[in-house]
N, C-alpha and C. Protein backbone atom coordinates (compact mmCIF):
# COMPACT_ATOMS: atom_id res chain seq x y z
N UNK A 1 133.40 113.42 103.93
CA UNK A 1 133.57 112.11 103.35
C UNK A 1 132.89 112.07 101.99
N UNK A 2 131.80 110.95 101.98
CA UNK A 2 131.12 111.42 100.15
C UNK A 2 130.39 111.97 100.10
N UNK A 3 130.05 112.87 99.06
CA UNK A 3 129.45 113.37 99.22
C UNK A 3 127.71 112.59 98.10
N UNK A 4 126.71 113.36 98.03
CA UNK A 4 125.52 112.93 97.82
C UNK A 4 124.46 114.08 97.53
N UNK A 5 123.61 114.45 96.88
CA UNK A 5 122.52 115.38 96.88
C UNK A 5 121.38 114.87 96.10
N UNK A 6 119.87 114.70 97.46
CA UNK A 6 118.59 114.28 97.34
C UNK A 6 117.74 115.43 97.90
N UNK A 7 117.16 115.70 96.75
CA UNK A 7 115.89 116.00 96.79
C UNK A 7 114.37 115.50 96.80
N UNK A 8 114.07 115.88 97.64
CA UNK A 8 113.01 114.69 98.43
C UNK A 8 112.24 115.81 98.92
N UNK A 9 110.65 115.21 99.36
CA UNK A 9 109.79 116.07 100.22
C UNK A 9 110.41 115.05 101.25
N UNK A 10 109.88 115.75 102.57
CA UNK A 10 109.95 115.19 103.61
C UNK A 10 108.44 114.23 103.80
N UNK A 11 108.97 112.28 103.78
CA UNK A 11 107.91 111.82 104.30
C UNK A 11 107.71 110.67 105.02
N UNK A 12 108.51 111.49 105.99
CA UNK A 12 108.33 110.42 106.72
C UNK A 12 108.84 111.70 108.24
N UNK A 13 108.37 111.10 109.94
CA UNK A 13 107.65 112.01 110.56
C UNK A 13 108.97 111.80 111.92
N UNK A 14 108.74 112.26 112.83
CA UNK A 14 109.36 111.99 114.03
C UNK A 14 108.28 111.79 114.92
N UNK A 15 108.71 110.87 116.03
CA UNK A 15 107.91 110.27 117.26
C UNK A 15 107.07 111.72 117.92
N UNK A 16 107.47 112.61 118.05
CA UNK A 16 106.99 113.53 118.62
C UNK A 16 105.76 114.03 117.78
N UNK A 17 106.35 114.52 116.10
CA UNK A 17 105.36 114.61 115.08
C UNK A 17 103.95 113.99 114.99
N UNK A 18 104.28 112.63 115.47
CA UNK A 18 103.16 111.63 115.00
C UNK A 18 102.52 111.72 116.48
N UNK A 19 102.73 111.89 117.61
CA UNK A 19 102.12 112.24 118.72
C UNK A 19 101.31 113.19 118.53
N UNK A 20 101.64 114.30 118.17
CA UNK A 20 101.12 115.50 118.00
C UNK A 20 99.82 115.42 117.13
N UNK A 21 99.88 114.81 115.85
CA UNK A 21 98.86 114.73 114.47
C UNK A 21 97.85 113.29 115.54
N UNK A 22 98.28 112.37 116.43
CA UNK A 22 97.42 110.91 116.80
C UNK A 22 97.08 111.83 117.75
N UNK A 23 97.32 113.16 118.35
CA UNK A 23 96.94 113.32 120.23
C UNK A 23 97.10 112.18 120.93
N UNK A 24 98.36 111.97 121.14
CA UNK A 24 98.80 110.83 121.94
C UNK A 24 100.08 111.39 122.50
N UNK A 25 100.55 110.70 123.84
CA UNK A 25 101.63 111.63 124.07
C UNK A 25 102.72 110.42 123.49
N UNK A 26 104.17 111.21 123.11
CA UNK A 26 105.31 110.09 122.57
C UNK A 26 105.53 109.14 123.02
N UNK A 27 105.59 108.33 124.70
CA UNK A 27 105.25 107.50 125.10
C UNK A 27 104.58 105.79 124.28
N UNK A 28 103.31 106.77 124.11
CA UNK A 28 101.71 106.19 123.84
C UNK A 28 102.67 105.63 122.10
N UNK A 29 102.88 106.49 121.07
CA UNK A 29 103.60 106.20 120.16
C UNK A 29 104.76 104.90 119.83
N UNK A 30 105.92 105.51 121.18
CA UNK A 30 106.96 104.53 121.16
C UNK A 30 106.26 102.93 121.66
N UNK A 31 105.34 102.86 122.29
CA UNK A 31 104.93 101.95 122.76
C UNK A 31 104.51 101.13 121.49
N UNK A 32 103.69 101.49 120.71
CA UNK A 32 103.19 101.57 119.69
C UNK A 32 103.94 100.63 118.87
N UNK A 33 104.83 101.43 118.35
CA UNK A 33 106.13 100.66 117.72
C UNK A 33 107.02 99.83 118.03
N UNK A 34 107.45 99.50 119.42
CA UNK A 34 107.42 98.59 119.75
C UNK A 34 106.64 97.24 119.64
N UNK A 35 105.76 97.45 120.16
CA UNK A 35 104.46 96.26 120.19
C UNK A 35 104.37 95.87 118.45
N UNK A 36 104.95 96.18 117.58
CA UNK A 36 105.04 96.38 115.88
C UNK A 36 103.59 97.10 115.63
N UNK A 37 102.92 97.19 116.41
CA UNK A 37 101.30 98.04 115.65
C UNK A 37 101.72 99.24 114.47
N UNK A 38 102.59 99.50 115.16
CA UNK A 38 102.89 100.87 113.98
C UNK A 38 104.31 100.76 113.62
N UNK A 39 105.08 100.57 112.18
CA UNK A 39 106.03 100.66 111.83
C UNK A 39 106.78 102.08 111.41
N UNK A 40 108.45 101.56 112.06
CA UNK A 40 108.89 102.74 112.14
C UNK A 40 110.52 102.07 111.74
N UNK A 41 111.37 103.38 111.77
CA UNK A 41 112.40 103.03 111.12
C UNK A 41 113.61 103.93 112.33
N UNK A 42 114.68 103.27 112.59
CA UNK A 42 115.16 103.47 114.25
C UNK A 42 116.51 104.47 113.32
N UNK A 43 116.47 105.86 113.59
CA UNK A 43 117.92 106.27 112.75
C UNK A 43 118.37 106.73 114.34
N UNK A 44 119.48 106.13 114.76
CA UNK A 44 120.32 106.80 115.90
C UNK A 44 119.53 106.05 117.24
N UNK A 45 119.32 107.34 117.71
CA UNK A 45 118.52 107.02 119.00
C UNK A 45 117.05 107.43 118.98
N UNK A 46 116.78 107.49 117.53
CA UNK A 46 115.29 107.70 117.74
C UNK A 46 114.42 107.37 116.62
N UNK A 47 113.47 107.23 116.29
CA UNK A 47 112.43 106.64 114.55
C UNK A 47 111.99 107.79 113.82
N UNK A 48 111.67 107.11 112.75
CA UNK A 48 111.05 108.06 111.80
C UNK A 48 110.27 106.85 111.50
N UNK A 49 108.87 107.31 111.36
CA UNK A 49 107.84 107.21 110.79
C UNK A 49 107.43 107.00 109.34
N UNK A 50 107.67 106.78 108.16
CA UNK A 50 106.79 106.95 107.04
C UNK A 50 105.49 107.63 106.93
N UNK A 51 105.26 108.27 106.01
CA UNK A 51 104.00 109.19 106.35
C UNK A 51 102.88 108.52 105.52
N UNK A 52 102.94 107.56 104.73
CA UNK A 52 102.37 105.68 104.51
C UNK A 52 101.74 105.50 105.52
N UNK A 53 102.80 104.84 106.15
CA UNK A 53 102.56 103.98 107.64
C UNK A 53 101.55 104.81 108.32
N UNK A 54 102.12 106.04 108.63
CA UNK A 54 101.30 106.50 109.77
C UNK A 54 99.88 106.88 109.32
N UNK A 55 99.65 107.17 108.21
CA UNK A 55 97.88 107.16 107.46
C UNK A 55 97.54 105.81 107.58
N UNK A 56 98.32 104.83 107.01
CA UNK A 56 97.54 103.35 107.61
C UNK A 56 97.30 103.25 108.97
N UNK A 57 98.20 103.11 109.43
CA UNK A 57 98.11 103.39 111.24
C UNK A 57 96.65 103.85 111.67
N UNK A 58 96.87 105.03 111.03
CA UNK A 58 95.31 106.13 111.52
C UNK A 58 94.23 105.84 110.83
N UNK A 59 94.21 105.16 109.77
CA UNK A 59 93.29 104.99 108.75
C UNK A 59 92.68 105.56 107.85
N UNK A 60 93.62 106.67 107.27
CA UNK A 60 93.43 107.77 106.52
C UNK A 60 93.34 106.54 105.28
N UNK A 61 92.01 107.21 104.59
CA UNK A 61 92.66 106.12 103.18
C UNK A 61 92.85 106.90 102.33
N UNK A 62 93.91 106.06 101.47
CA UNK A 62 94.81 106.85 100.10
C UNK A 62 93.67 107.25 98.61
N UNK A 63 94.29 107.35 98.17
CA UNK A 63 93.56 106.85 96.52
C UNK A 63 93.91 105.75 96.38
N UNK A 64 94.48 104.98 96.11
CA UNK A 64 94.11 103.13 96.11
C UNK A 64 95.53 102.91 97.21
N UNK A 65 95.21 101.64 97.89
CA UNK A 65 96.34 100.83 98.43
C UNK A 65 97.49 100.09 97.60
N UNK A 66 98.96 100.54 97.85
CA UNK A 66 100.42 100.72 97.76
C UNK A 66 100.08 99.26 96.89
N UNK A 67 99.57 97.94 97.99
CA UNK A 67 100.00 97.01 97.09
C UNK A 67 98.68 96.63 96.44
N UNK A 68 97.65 97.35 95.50
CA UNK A 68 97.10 97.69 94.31
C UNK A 68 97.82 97.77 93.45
N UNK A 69 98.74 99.10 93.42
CA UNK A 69 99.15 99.73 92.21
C UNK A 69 100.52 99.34 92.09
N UNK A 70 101.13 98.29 92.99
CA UNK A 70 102.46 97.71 92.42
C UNK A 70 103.43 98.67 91.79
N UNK A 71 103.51 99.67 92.14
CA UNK A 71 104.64 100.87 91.64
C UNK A 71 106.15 100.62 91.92
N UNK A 72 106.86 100.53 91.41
CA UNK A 72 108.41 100.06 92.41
C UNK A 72 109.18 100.90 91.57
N UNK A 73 110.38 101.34 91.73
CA UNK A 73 111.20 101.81 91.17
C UNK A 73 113.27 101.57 91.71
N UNK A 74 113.47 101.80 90.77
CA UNK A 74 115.34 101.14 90.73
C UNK A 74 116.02 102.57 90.87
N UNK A 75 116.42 102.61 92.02
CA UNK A 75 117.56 103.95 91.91
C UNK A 75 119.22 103.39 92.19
N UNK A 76 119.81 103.75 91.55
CA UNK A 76 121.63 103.75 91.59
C UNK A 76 122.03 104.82 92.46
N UNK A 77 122.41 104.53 93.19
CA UNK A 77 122.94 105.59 94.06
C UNK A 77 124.72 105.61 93.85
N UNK A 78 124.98 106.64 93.34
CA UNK A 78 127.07 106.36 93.69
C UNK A 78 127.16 107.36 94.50
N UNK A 79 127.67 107.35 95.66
CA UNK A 79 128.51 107.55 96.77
C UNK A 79 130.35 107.61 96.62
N UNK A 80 130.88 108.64 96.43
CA UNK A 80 132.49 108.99 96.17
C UNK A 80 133.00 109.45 97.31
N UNK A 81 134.04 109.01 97.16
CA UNK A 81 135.17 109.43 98.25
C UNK A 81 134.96 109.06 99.74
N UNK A 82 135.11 107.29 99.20
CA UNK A 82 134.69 107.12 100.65
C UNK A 82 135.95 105.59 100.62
N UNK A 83 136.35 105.76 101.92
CA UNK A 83 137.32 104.36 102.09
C UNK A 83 136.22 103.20 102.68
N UNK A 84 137.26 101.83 102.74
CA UNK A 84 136.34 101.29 102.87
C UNK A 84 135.53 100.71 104.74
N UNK A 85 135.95 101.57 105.25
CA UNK A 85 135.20 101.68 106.65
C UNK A 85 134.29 102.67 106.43
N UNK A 86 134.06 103.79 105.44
CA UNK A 86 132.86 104.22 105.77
C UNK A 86 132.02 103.72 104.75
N UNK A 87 132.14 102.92 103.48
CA UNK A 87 131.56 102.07 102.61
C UNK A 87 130.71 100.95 103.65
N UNK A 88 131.42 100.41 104.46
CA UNK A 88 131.05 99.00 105.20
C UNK A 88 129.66 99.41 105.76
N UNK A 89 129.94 101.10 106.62
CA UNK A 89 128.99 101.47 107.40
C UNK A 89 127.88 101.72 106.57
N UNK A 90 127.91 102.49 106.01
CA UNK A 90 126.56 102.69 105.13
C UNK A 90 126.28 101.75 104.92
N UNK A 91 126.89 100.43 103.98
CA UNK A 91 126.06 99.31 103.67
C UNK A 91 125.60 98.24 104.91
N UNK A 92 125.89 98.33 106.47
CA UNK A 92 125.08 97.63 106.96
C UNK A 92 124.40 98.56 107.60
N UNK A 93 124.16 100.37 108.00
CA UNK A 93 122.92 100.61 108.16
C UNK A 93 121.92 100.42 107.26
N UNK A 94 122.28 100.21 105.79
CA UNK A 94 120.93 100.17 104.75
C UNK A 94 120.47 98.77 104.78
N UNK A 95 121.26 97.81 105.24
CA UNK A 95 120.85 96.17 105.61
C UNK A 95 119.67 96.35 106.54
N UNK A 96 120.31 97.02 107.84
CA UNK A 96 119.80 97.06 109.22
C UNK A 96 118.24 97.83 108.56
N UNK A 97 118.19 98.74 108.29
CA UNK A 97 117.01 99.82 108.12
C UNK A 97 116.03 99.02 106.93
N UNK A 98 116.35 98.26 106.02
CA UNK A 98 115.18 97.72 105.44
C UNK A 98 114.86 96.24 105.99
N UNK A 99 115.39 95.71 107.21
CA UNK A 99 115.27 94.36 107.88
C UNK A 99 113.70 95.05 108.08
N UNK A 100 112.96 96.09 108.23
CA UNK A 100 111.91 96.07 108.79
C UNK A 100 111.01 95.98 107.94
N UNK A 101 110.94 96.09 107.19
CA UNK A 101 110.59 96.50 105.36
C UNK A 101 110.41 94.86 105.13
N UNK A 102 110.85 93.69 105.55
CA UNK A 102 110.56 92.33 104.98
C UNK A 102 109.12 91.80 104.81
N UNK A 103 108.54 91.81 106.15
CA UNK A 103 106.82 91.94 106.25
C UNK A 103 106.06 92.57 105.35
N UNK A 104 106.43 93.68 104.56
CA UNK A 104 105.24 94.38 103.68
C UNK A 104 105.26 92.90 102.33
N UNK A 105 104.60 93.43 101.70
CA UNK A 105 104.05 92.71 100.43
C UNK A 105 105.05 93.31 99.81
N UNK A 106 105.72 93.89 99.73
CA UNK A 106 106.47 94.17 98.46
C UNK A 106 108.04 94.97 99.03
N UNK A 107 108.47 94.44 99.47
CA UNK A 107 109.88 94.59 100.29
C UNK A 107 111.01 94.83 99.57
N UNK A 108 111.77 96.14 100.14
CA UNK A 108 113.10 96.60 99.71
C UNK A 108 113.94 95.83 99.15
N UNK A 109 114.87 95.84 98.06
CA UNK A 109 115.49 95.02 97.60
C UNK A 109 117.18 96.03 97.67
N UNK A 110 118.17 95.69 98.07
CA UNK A 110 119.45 96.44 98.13
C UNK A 110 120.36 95.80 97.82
N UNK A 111 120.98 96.09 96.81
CA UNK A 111 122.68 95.81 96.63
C UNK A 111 123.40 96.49 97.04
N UNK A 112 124.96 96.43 97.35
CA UNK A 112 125.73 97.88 97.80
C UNK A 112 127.02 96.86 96.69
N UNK A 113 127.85 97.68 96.35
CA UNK A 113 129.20 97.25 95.57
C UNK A 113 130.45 98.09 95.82
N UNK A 114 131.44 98.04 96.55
CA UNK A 114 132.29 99.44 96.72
C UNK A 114 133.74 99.15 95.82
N UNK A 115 134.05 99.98 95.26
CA UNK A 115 135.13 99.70 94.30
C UNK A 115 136.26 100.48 95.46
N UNK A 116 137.25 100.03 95.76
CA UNK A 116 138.48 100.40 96.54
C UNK A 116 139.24 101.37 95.71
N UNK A 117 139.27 100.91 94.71
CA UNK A 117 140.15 102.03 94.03
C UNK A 117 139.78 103.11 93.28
N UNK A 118 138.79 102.99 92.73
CA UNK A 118 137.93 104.60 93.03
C UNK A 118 137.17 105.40 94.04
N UNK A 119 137.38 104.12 95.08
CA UNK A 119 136.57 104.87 96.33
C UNK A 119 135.14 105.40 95.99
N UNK A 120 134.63 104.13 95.50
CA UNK A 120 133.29 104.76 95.02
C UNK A 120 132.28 103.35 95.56
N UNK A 121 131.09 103.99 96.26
CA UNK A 121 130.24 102.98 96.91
C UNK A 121 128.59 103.39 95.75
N UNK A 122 128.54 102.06 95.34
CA UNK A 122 127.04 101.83 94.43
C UNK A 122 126.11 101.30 95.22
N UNK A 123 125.36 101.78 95.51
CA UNK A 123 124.13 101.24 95.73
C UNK A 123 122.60 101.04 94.66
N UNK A 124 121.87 99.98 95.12
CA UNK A 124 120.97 99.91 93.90
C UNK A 124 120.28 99.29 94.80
N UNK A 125 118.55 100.41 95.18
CA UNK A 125 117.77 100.34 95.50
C UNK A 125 116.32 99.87 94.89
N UNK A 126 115.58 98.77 95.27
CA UNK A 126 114.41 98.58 94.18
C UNK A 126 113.63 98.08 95.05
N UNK A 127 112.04 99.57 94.98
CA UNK A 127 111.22 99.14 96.17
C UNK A 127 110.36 100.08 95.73
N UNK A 128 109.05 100.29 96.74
CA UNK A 128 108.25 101.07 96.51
C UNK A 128 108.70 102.91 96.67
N UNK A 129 108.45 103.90 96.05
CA UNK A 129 108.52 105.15 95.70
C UNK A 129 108.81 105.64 97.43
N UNK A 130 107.39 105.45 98.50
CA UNK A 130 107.61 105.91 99.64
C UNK A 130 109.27 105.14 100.56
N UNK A 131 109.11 104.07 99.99
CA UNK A 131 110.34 102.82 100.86
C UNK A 131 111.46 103.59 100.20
N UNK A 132 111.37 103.73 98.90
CA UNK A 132 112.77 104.13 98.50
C UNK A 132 113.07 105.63 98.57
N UNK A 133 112.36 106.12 98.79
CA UNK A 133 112.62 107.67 99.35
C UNK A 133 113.38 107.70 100.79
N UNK A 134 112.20 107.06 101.75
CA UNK A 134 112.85 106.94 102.94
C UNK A 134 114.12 106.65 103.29
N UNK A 135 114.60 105.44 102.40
CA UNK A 135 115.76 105.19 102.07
C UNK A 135 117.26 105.83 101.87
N UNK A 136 116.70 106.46 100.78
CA UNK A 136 117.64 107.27 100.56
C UNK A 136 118.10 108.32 101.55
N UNK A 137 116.99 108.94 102.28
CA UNK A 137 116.88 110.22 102.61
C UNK A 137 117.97 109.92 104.08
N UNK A 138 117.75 108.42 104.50
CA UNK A 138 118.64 107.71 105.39
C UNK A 138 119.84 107.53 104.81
N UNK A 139 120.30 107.13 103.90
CA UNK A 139 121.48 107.79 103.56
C UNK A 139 122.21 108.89 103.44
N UNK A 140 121.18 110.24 103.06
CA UNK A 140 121.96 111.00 103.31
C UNK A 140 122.49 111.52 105.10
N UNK A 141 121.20 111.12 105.62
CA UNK A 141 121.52 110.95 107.18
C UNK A 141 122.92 110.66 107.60
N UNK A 142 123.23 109.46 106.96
CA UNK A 142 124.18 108.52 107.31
C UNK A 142 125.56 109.04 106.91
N UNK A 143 125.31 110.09 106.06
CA UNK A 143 126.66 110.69 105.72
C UNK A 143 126.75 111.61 105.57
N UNK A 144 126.01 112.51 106.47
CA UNK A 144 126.07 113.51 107.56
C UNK A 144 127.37 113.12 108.60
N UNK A 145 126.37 112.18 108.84
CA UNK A 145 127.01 111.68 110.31
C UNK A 145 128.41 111.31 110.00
N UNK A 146 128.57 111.07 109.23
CA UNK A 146 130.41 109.94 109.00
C UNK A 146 131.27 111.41 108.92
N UNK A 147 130.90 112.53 108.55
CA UNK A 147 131.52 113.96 108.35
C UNK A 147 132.25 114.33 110.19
């Protein structure tokens, strides 16, 4: 379908991951996130973590706190060759996946725009560096999956 290429570190963790680094078994975790103590982000049938979150979580401290340094950044994403059922999908998993993102101090902002006749889906992301990584990196997830 469209195609896409991100380069990204990996940062953000899997339930098992973050068990492993807390010594907690996945259980102890999912519970976790549930109860909202620890925020997580649901791709499929299972979360990813932010690797943010989970140092707050644990209480690792940074060099200054996220909403100190007010960092945000605007990425355009174009997405080609896509009709508009797999346009729709992407734009309400990226709805669905930053609904959790509202609570922080400084929350995801998303447009999506799909032009039909170029078959071209825009997105325009504006959020913090870790939020909008994660983001993305869920997109490319997402269109994996539509393949």
């Amino acid at each position: 379908m469209g195609s896409i290429r991100i380069f990204l570190v990996n940062v953000f963790h899997t339930v098992e991951q973050v068990a492993e680094r807390l010594k907690l078994h996945p259980k102890t975790v999912l519970r976790f996130i549930r109860e909202g103590r620890l925020r997580a982000t649901r791709v499929g049938k299972s979360y990813r973590i932010v690797a943010s979150d989970l140092d707050a979580f644990a209480g690792v401290d940074g060099a200054a706190p996220a909403a100190k340094r007010a960092v945000r950044v605007t990425s355009v994403l174009e997405v080609s060759d896509l009709d508009l059922e797999g346009a729709q999908k992407i734009a309400t998993f990226l709805s669905a996946a930053i609904m959790s993102t509202e609570a922080r101090p400084n929350p995801i902002q998303l447009t999506t725009a799909f032009d039909n006749a170029a078959r071209l889906l825009k997105v325009v992301v504006i959020g913090t560096p870790a939020d909008t990584s994660q983001l993305l990196q869920l997109v490319q997830f997402q269109l994996e999956n539509l393949r």
